[in-house]
C-alpha atoms as a PDB file:
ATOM      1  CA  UNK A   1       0.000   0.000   0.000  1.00  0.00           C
ATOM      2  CA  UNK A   2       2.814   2.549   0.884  1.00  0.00           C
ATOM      3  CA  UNK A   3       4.494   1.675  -2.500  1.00  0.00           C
ATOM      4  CA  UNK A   4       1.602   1.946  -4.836  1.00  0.00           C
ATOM      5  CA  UNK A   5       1.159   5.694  -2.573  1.00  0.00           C
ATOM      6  CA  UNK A   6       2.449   9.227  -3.718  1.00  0.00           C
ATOM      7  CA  UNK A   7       2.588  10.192  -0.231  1.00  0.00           C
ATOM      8  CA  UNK A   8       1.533   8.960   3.552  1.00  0.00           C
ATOM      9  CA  UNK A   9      -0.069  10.643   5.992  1.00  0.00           C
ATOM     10  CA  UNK A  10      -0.567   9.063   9.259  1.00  0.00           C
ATOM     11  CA  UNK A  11      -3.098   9.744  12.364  1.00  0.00           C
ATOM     12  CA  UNK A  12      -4.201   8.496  15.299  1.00  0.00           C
ATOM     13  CA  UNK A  13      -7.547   9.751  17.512  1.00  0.00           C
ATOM     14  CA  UNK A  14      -8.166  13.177  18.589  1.00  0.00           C
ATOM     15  CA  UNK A  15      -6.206  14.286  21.179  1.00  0.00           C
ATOM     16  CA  UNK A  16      -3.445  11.683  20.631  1.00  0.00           C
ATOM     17  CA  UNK A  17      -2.060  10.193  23.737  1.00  0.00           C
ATOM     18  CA  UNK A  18       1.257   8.330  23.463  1.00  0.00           C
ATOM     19  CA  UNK A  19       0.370   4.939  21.730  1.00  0.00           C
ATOM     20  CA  UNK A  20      -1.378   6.769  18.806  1.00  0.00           C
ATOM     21  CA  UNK A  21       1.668   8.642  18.160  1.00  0.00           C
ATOM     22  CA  UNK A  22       4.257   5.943  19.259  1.00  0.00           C
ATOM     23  CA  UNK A  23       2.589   3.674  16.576  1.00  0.00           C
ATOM     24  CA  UNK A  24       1.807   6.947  13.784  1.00  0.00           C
ATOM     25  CA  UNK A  25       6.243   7.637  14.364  1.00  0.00           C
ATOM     26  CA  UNK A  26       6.681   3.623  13.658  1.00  0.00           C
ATOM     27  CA  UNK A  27       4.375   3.866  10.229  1.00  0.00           C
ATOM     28  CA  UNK A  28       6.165   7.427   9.284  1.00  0.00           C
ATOM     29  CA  UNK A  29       9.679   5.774   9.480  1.00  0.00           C
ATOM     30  CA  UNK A  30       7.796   2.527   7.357  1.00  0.00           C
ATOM     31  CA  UNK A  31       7.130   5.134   4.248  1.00  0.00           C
ATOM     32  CA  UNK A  32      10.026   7.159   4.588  1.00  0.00           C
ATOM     33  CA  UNK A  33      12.760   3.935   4.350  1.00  0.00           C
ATOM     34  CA  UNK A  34      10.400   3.537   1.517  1.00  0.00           C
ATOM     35  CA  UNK A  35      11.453   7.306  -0.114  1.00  0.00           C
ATOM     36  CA  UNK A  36       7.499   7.837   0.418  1.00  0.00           C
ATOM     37  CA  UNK A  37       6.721  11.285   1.469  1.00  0.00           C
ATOM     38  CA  UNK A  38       5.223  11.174   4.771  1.00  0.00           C
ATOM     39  CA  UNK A  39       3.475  13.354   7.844  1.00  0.00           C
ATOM     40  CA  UNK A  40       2.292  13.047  10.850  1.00  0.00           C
ATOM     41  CA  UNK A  41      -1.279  14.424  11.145  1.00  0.00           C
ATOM     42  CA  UNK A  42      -2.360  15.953  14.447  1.00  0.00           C
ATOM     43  CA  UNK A  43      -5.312  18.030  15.836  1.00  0.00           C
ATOM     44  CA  UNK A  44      -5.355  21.305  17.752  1.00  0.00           C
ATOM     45  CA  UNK A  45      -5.280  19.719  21.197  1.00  0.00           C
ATOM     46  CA  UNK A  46      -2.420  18.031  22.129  1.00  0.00           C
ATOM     47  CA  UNK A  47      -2.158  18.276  26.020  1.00  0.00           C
ATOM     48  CA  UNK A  48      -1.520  14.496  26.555  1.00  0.00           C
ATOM     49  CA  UNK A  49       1.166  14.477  24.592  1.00  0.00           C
ATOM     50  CA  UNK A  50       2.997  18.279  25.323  1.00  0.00           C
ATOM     51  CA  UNK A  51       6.743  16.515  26.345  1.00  0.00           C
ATOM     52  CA  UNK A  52       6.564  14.719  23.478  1.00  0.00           C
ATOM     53  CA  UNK A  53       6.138  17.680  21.266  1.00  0.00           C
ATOM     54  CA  UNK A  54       8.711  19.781  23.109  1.00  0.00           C
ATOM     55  CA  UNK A  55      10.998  17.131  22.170  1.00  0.00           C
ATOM     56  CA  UNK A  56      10.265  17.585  18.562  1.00  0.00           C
ATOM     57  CA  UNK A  57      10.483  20.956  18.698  1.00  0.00           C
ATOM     58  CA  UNK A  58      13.755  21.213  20.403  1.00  0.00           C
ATOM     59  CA  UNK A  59      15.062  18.593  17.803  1.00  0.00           C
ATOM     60  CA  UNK A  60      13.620  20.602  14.788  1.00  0.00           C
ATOM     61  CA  UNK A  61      11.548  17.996  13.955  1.00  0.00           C
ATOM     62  CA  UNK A  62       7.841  19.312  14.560  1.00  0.00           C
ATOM     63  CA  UNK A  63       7.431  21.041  10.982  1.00  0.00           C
ATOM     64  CA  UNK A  64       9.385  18.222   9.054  1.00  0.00           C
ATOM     65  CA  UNK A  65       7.237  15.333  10.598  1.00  0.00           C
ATOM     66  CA  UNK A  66       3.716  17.366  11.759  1.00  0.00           C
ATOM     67  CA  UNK A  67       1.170  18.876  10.176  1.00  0.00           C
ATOM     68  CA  UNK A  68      -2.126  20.069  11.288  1.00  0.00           C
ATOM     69  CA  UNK A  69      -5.511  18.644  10.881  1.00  0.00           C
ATOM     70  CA  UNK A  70      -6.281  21.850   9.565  1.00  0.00           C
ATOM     71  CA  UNK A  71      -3.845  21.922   6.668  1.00  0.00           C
ATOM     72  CA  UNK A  72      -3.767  18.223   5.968  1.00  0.00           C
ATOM     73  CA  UNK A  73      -6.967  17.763   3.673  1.00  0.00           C
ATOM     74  CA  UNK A  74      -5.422  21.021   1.707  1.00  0.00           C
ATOM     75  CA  UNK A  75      -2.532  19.467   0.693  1.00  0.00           C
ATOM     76  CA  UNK A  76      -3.019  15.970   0.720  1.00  0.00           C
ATOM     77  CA  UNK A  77      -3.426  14.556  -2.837  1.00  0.00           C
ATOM     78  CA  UNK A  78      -6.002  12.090  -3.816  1.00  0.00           C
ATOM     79  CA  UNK A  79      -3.258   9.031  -4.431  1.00  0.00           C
ATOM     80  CA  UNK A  80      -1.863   9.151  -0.864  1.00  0.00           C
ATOM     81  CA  UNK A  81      -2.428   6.318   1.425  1.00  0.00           C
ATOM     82  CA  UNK A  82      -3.618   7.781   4.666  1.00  0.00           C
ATOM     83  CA  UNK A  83      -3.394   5.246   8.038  1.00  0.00           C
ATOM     84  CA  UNK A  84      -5.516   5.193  10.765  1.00  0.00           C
ATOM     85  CA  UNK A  85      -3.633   4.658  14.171  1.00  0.00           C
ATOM     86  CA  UNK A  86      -5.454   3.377  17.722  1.00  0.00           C
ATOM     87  CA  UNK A  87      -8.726   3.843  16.723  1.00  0.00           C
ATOM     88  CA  UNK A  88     -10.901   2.188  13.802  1.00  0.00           C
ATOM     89  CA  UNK A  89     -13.716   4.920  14.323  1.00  0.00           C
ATOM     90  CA  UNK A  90     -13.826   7.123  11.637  1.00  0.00           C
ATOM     91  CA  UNK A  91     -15.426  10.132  13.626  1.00  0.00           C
ATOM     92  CA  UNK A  92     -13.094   9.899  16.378  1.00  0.00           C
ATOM     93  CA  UNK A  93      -9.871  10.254  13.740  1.00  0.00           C
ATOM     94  CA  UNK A  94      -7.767  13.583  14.094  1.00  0.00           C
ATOM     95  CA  UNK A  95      -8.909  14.083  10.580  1.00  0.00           C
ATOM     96  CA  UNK A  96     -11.428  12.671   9.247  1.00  0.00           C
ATOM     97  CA  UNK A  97     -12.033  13.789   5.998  1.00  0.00           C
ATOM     98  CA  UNK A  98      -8.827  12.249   4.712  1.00  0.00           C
ATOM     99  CA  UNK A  99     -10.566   9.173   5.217  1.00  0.00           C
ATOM    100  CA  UNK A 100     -12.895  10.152   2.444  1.00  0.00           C
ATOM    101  CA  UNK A 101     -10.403  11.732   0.130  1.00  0.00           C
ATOM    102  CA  UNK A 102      -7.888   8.970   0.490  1.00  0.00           C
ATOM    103  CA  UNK A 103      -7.482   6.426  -2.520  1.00  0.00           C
ATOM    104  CA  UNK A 104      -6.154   4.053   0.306  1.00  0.00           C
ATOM    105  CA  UNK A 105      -6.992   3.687   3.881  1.00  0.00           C
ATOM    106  CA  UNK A 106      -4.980   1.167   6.249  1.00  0.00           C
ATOM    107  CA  UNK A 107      -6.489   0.760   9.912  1.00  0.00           C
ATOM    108  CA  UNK A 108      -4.016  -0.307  12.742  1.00  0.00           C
ATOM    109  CA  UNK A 109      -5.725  -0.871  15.520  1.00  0.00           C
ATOM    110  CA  UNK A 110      -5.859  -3.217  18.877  1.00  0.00           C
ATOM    111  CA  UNK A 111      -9.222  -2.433  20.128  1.00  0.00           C
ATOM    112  CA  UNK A 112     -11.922  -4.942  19.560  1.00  0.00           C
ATOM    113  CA  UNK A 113     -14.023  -4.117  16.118  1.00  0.00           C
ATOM    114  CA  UNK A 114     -16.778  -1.767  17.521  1.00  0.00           C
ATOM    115  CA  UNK A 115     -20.343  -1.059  15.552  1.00  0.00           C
ATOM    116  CA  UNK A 116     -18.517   2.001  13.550  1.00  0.00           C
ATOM    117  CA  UNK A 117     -16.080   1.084  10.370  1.00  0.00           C
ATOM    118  CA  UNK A 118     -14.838   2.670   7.728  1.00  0.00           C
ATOM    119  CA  UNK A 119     -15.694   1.033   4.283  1.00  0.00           C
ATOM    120  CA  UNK A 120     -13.719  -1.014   2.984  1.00  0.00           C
ATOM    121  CA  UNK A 121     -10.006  -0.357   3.740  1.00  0.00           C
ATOM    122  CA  UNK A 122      -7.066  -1.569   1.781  1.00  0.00           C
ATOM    123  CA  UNK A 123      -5.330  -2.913   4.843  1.00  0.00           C
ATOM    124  CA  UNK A 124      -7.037  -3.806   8.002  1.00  0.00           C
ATOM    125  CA  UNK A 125      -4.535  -4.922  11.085  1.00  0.00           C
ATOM    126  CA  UNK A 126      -6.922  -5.220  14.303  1.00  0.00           C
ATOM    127  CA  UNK A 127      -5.916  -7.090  17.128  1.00  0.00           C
ATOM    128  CA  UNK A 128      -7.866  -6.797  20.841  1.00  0.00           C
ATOM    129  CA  UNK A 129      -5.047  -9.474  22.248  1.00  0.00           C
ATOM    130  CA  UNK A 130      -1.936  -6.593  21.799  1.00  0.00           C
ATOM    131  CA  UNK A 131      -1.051  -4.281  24.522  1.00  0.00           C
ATOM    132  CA  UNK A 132      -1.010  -1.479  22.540  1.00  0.00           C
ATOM    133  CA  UNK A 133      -1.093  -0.525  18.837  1.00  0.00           C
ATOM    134  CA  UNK A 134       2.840   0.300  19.481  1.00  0.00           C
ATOM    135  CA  UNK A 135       3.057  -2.791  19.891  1.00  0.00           C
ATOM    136  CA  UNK A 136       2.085  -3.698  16.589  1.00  0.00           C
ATOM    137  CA  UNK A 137       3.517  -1.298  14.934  1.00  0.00           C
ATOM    138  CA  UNK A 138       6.609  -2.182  16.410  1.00  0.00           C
ATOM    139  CA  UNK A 139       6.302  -5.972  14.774  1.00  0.00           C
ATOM    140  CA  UNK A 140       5.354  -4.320  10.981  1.00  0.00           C
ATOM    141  CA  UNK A 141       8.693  -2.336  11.630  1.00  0.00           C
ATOM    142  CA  UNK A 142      10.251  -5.390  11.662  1.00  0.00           C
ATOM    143  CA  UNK A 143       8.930  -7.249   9.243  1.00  0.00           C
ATOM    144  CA  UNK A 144       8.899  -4.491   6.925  1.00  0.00           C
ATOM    145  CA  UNK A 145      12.197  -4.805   5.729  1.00  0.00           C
ATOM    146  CA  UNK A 146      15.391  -6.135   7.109  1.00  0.00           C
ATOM    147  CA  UNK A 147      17.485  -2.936   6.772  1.00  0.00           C
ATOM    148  CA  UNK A 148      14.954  -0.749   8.550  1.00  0.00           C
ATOM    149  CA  UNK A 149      16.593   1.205  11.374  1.00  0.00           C
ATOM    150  CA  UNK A 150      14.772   3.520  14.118  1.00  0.00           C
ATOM    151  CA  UNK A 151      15.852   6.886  15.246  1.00  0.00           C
ATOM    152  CA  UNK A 152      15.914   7.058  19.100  1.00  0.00           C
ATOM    153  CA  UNK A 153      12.893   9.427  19.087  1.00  0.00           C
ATOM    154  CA  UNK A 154      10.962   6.531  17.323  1.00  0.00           C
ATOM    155  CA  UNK A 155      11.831   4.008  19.477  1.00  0.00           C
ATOM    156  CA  UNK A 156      11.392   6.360  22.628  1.00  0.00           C
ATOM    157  CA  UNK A 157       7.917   7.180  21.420  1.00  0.00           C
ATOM    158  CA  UNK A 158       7.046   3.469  20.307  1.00  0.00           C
ATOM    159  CA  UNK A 159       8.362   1.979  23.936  1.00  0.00           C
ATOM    160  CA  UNK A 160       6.159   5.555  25.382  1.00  0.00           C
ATOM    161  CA  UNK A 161       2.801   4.222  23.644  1.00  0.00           C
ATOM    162  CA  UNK A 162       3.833   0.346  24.911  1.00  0.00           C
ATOM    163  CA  UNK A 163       4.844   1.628  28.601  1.00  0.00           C
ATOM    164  CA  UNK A 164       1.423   3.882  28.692  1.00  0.00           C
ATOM    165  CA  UNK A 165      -0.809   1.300  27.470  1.00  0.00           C
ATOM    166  CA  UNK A 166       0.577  -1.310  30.087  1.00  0.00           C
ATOM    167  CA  UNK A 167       0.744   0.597  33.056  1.00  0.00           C
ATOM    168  CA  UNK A 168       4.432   0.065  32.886  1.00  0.00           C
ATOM    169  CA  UNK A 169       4.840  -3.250  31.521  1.00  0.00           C
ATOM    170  CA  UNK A 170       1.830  -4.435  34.526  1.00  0.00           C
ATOM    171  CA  UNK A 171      -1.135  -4.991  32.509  1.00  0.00           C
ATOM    172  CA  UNK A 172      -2.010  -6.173  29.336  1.00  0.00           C
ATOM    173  CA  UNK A 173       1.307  -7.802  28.609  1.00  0.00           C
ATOM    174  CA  UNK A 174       2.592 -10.754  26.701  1.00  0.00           C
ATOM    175  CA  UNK A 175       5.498 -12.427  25.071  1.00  0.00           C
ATOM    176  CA  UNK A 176       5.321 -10.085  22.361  1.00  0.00           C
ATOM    177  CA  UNK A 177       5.348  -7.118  24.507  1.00  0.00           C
ATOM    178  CA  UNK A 178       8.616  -7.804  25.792  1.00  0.00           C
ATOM    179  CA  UNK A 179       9.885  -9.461  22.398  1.00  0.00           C
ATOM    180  CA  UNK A 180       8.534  -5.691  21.241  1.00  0.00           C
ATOM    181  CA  UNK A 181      10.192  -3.618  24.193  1.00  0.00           C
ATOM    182  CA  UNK A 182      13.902  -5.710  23.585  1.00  0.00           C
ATOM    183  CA  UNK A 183      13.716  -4.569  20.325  1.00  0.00           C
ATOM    184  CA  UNK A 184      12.827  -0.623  20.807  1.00  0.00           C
ATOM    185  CA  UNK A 185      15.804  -1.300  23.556  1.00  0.00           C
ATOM    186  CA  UNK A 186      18.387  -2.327  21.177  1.00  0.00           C
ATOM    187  CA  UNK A 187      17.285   0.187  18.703  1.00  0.00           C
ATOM    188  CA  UNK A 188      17.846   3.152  21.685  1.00  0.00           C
ATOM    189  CA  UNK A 189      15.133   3.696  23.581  1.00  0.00           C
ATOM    190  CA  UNK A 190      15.878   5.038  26.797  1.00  0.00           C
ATOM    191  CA  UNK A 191      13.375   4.065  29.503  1.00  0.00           C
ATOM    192  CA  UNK A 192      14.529   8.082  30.992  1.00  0.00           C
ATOM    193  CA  UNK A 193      13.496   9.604  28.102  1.00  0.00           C
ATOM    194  CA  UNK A 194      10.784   7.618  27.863  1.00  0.00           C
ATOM    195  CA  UNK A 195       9.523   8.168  31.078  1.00  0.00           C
ATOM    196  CA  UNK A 196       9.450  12.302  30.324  1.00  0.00           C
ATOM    197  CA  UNK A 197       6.803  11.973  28.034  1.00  0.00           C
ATOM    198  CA  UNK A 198       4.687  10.205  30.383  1.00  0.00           C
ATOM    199  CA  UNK A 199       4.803  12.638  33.154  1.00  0.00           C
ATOM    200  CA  UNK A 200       2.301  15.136  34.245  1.00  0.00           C
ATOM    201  CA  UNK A 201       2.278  18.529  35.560  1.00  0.00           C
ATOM    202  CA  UNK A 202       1.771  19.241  39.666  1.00  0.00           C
ATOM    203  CA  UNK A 203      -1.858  21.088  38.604  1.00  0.00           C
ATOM    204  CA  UNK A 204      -2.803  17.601  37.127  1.00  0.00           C
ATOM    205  CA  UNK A 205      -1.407  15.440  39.802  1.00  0.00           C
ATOM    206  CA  UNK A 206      -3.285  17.631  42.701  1.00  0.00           C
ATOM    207  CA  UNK A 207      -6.876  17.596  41.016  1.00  0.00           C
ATOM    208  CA  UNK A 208      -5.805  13.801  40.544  1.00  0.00           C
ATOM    209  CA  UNK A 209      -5.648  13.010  44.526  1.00  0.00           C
ATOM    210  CA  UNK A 210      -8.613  15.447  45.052  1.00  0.00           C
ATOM    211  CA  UNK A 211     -11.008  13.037  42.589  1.00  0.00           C
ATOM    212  CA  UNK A 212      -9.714  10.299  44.244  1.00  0.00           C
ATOM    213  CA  UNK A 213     -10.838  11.269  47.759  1.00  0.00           C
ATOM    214  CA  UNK A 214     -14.667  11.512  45.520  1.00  0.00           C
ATOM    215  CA  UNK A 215     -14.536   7.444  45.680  1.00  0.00           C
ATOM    216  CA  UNK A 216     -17.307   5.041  46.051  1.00  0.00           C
ATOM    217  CA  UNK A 217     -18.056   1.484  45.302  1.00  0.00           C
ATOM    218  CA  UNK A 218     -20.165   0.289  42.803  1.00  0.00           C
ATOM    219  CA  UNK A 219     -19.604  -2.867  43.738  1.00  0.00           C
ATOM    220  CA  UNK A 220     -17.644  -4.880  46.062  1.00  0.00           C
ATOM    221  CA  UNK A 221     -14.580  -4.683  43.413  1.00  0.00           C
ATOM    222  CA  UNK A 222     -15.660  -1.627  41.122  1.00  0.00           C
ATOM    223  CA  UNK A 223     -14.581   1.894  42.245  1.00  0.00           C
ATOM    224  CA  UNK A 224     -16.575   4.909  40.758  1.00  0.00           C
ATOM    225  CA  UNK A 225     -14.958   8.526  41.653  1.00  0.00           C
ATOM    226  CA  UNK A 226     -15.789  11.667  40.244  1.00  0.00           C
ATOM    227  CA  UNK A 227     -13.989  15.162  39.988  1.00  0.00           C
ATOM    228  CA  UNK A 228     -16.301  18.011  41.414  1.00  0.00           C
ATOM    229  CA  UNK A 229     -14.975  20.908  39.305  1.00  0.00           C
ATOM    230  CA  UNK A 230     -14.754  21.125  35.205  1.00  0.00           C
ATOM    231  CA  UNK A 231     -11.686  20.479  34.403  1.00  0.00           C
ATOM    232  CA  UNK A 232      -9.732  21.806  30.801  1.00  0.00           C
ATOM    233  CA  UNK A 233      -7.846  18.422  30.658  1.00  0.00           C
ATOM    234  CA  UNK A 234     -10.688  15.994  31.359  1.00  0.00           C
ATOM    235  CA  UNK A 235      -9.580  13.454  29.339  1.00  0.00           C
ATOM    236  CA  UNK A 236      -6.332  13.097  30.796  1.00  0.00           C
ATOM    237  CA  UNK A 237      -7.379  13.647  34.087  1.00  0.00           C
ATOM    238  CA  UNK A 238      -9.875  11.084  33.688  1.00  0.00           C
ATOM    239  CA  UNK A 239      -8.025   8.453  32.802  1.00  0.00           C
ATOM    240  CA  UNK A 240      -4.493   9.011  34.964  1.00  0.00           C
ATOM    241  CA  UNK A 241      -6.990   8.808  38.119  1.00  0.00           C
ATOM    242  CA  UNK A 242      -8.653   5.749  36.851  1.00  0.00           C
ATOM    243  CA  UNK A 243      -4.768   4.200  36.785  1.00  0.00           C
ATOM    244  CA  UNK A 244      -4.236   5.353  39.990  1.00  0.00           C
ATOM    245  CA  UNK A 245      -7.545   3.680  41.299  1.00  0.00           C
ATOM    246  CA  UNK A 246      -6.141   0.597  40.064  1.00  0.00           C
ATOM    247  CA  UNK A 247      -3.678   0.174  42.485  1.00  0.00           C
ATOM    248  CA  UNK A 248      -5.503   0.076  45.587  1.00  0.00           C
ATOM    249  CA  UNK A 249      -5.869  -3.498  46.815  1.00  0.00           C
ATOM    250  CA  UNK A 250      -9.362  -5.370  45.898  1.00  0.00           C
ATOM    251  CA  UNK A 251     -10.349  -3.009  43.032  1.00  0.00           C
ATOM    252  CA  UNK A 252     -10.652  -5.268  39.456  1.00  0.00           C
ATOM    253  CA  UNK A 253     -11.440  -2.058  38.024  1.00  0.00           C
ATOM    254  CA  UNK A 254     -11.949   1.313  37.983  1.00  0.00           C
ATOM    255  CA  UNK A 255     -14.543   4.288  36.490  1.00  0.00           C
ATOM    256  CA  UNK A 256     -13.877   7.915  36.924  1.00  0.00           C
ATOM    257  CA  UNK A 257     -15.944  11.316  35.675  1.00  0.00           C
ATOM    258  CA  UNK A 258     -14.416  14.628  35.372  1.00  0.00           C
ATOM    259  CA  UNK A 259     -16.848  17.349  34.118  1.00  0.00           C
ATOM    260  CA  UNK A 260     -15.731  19.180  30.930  1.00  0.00           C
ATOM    261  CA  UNK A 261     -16.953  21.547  28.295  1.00  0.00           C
ATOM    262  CA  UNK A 262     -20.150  20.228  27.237  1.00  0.00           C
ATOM    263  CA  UNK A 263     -20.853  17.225  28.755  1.00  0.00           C
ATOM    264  CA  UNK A 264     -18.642  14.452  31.423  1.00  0.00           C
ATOM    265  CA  UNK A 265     -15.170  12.783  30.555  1.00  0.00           C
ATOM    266  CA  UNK A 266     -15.373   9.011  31.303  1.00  0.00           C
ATOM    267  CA  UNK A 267     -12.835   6.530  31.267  1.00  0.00           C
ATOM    268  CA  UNK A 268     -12.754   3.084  32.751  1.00  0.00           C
ATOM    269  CA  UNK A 269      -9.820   0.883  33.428  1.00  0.00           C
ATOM    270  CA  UNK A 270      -9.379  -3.126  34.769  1.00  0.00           C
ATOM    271  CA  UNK A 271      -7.035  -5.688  35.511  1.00  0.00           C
ATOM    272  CA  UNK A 272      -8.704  -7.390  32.372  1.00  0.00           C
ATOM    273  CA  UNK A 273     -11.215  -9.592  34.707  1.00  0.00           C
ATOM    274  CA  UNK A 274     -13.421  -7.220  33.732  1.00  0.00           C
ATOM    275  CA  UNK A 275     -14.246  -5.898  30.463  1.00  0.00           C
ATOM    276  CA  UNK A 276     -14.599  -2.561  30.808  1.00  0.00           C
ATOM    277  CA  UNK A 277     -14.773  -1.846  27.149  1.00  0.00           C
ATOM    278  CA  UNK A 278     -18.914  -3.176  27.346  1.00  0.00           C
ATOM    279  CA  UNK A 279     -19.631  -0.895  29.916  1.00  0.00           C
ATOM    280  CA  UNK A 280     -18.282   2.064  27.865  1.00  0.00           C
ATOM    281  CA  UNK A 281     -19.752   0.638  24.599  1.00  0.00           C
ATOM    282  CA  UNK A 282     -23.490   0.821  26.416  1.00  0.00           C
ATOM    283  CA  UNK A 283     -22.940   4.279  26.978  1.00  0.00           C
ATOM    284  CA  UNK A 284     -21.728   5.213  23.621  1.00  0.00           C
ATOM    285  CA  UNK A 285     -18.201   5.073  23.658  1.00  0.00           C
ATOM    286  CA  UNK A 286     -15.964   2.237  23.346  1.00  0.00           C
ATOM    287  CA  UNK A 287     -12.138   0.807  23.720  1.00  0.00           C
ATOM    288  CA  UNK A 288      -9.980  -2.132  24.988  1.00  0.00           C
ATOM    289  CA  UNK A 289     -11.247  -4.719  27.550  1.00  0.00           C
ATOM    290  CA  UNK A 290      -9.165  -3.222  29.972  1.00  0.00           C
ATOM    291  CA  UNK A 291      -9.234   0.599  29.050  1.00  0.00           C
ATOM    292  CA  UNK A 292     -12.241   2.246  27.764  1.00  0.00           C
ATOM    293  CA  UNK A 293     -13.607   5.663  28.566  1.00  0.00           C
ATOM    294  CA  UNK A 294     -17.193   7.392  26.579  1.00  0.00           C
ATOM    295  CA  UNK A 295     -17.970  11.453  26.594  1.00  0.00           C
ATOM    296  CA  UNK A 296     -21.588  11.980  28.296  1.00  0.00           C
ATOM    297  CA  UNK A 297     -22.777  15.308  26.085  1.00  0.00           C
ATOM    298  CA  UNK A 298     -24.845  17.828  28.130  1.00  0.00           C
ATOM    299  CA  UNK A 299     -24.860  15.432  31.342  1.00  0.00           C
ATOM    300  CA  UNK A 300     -24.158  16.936  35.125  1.00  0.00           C
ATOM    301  CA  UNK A 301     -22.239  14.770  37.669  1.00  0.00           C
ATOM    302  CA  UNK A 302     -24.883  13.168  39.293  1.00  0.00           C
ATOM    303  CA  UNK A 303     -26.960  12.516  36.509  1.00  0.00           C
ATOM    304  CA  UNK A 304     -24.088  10.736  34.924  1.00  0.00           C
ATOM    305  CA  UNK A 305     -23.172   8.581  38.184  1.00  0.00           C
ATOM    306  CA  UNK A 306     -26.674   7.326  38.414  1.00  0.00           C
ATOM    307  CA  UNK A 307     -26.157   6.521  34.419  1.00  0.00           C
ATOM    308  CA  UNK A 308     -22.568   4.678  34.801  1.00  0.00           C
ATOM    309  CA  UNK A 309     -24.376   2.579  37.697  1.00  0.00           C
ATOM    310  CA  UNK A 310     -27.490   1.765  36.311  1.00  0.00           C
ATOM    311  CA  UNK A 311     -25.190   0.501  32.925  1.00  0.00           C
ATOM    312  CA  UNK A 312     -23.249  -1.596  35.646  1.00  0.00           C
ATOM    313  CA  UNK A 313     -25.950  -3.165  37.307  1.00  0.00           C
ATOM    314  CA  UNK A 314     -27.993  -3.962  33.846  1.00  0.00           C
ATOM    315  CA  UNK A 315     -24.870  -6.051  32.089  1.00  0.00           C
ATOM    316  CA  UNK A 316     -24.284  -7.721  36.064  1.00  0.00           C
ATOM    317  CA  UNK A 317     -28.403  -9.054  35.487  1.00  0.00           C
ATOM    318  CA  UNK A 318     -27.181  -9.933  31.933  1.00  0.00           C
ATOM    319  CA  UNK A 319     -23.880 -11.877  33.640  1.00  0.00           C
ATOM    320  CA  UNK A 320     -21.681  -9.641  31.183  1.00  0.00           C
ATOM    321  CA  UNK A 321     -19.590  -8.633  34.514  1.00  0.00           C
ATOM    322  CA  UNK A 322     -19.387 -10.494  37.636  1.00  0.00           C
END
């Protein structure tokens, strides 16, 4: 697909976290071994991934590599092959109307196939039993060609999206995780660097510990917290406390809502005992088993706790959850 392309533009969801763009850096380096011109495509908001883009920045790499959602249906021409990182949803892409405009669509993905598809893409790679789609993306890499070689910043952004997705290497993992990780390793990836784009600011981790206080149980091993002011970084917010939640002895998993602009910021995590990615799916969203998370347009607080519970205890009657 990448050789029959004139160019390549690559994207993940909106507001990328690290696996989107840890995989979309692995597909970039795939074209450009390839002599395939090749971008990264990447929306407005980009507050889960700010070190990562500081990096690029300082390296002068940003306006080589990026370009904006904005600007990418502009000059993308109609032969390109555009690929679709982390998520298989069409709406949810950074860009979506590439997906139309594109001649070729690919769709890398290791969430389980949810009710929205694109039609009919050239290359589908989906698999829900991966830790991460930098994970996969780290396997094409090699069997892409022999002579392939990753920069460190690749491999430091691949091993990011892996280490995110996994809790650090605790959740979610497999053989080919670490077969994955040994690779990035020998290729440069420094687990310090790696770790900077994974940090968060002392703003974040306050309002963090403040949501957590907000805890209650759902049921005897599922934790629901909530934040009690809107927050600009919902999202991450959201889902770093959800981690967090995680960690406390008993819990087999974890759902957390942080009011935002417009609506309430969910995301749900598990040890994997629990498929968390049903519970979102009944509320409109969607995800991994283990890591989900749904937007609740024009809800309050407690009109969305009463929602997440009455989800939990319908699919508990059904014997989806135990």
């Amino acid at each position: 697909a990448i050789e029959r392309s004139s160019e390549v533009f690559v994207m993940g969801h909106a507001r990328p976290d690290m696996d989107a763009v840890g995989a979309a850096m692995g597909i970039v380096r795939c074209a450009q071994f390839s002599q395939k011109s090749s971008r990264l495509v990447l929306d407005a908001d980009l507050f889960m991934i700010e070190p990562f883009v500081q990096r690029l920045k300082e390296e002068g790499l940003y306006d080589i590599l990026v370009v904006e959602a904005t600007s990418a249906a502009r000059v993308m021409r109609s032969d390109a092959l555009v690929v679709l990182v982390d998520t298989q949803r069409p709406s949810s892409a950074a860009c979506p109307i590439l997906l139309d405009r594109a001649e070729q669509v690919a769709v890398i993905d290791h969430h389980r196939r949810g009710l929205e598809w694109g039609e009919n893409p050239t290359v589908s790679f989906l698999e829900p039993y991966a830790s991460s789609t930098s994970e996969l993306v780290t396997e094409l890499v090699q069997y892409y060609d022999n002579e392939i070689r990753l920069t460190q910043m690749e491999a430091e952004a691949l091993m990011a999206g892996i280490a995110m997705d996994t809790k650090n290497f605790y959740i979610d993992t497999g053989v080919r995780t670490f077969e994955a990780a040994t690779y990035l390793r020998r290729q440069g990836a420094d687990m310090v660097r790696v770790r900077e784009f994974l940090k968060d600011d002392a703003n974040t981790y306050f309002q963090r510990m403040e949501t957590i206080q907000n805890v209650q149980m759902l049921r005897k091993n599922i934790a629901l917290a909530y934040a009690t002011h809107k927050s600009p970084r919902a999202q991450l917010l959201a889902l770093q406390t959800a981690d967090q939640l995680m960690t406390i002895r008993g819990i087999r998993a974890s759902v957390v809502l942080v009011p935002a602009e417009g609506g309430i910021q969910v995301s749900a995590r598990s040890t994997g005992e629990i498929n968390v990615q049903i519970i979102m799916e009944r509320m409109g969203g969607g995800g991994h088993m283990s890591m989900a998370a749904t937007f609740l347009k024009d809800m309050e607080i407690k009109e969305a706790m009463e929602a997440v519970g009455k989800t939990v205890q319908q699919l508990a009657e059904e014997g989806e959850i135990t």
